[in-house]
C-alpha atoms as a PDB file:
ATOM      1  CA  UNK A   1       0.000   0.000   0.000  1.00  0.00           C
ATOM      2  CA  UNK A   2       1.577   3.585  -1.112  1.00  0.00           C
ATOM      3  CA  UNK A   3       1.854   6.014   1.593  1.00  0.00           C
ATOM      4  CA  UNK A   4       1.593   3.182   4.495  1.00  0.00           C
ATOM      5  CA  UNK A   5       4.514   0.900   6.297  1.00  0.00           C
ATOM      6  CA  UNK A   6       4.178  -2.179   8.370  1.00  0.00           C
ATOM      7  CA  UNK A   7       5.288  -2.836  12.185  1.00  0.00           C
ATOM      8  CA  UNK A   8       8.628  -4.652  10.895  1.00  0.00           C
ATOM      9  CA  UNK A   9       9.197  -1.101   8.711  1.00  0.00           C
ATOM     10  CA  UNK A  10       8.026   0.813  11.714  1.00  0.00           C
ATOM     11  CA  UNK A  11      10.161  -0.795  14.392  1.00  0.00           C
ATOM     12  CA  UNK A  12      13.008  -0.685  12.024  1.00  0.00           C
ATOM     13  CA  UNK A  13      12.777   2.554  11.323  1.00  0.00           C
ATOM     14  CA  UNK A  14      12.319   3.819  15.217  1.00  0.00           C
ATOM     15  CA  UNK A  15      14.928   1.369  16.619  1.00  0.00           C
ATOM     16  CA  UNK A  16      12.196  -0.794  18.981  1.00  0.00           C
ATOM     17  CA  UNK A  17      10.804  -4.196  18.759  1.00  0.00           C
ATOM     18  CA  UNK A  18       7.853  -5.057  16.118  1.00  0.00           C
ATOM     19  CA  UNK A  19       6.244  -6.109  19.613  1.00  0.00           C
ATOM     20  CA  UNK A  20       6.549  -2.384  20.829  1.00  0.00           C
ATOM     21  CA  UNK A  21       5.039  -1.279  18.054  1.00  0.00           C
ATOM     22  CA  UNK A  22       1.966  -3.529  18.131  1.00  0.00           C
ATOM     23  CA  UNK A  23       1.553  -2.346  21.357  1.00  0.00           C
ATOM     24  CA  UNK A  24       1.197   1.046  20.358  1.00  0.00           C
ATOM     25  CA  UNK A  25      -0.557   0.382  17.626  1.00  0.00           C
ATOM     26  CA  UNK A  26      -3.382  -0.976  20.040  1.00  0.00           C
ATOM     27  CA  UNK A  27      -3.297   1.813  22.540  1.00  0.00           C
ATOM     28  CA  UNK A  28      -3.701   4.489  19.815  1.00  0.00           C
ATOM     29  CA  UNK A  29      -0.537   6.136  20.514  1.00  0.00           C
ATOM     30  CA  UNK A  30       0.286   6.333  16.750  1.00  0.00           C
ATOM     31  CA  UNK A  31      -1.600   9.457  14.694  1.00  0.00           C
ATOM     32  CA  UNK A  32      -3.658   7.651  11.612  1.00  0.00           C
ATOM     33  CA  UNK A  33      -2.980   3.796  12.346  1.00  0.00           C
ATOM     34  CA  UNK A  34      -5.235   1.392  10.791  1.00  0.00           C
ATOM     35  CA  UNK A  35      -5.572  -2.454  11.096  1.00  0.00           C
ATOM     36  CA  UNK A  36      -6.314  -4.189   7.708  1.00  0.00           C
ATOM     37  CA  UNK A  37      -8.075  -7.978   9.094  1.00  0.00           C
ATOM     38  CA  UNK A  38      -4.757  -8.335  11.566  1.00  0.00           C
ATOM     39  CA  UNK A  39      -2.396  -6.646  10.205  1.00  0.00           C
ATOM     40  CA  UNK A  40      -1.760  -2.862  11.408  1.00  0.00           C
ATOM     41  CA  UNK A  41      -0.401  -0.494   8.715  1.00  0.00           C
ATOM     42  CA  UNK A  42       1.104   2.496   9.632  1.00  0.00           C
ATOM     43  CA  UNK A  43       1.759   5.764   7.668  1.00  0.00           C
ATOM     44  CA  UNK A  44       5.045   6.572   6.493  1.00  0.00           C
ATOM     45  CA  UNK A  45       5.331  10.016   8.017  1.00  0.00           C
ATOM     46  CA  UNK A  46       3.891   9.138  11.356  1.00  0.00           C
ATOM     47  CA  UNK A  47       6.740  10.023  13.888  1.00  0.00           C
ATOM     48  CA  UNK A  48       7.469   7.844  17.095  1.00  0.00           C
ATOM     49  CA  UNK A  49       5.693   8.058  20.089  1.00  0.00           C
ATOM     50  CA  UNK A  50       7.243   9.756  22.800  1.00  0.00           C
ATOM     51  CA  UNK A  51       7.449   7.467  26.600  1.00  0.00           C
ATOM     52  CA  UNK A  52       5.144   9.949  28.631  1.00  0.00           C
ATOM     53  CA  UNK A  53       6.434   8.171  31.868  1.00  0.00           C
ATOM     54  CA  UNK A  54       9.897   9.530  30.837  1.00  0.00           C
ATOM     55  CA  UNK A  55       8.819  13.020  30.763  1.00  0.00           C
ATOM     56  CA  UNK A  56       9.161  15.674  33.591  1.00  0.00           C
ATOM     57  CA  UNK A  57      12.373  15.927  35.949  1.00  0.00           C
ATOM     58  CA  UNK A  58      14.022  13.408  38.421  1.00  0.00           C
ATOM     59  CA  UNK A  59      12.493  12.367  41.708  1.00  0.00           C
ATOM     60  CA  UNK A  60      12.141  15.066  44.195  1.00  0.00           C
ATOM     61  CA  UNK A  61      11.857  17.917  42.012  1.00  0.00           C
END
């Protein structure tokens, strides 16, 4: 499909596990995923999703 990558593309692209991105495939955390029967496809300019549980500073702060 033009314009659309699978999870292998995607994780190779972003560095993580196909697994990863299934997962956030299924939580929505991708902008204008789409599952085909099982398969998800993923558009090629959709940009990684960033860990919210990274974000902010370190304990006590």
């Amino acid at each position: 499909m033009n314009g659309y990558i699978t999870v292998q593309e995607a994780a190779e692209k972003w560095g993580i596990t196909a697994r990863q991105v299934q997962i956030l495939c299924k939580a929505n955390r991708i902008a204008g995923v789409a599952r085909l029967s099982r398969i998800w496809i993923i558009p090629e300019n959709a940009k990684k999703p960033t860990c919210e549980k990274r974000k902010g500073g370190l304990k006590g702060e």
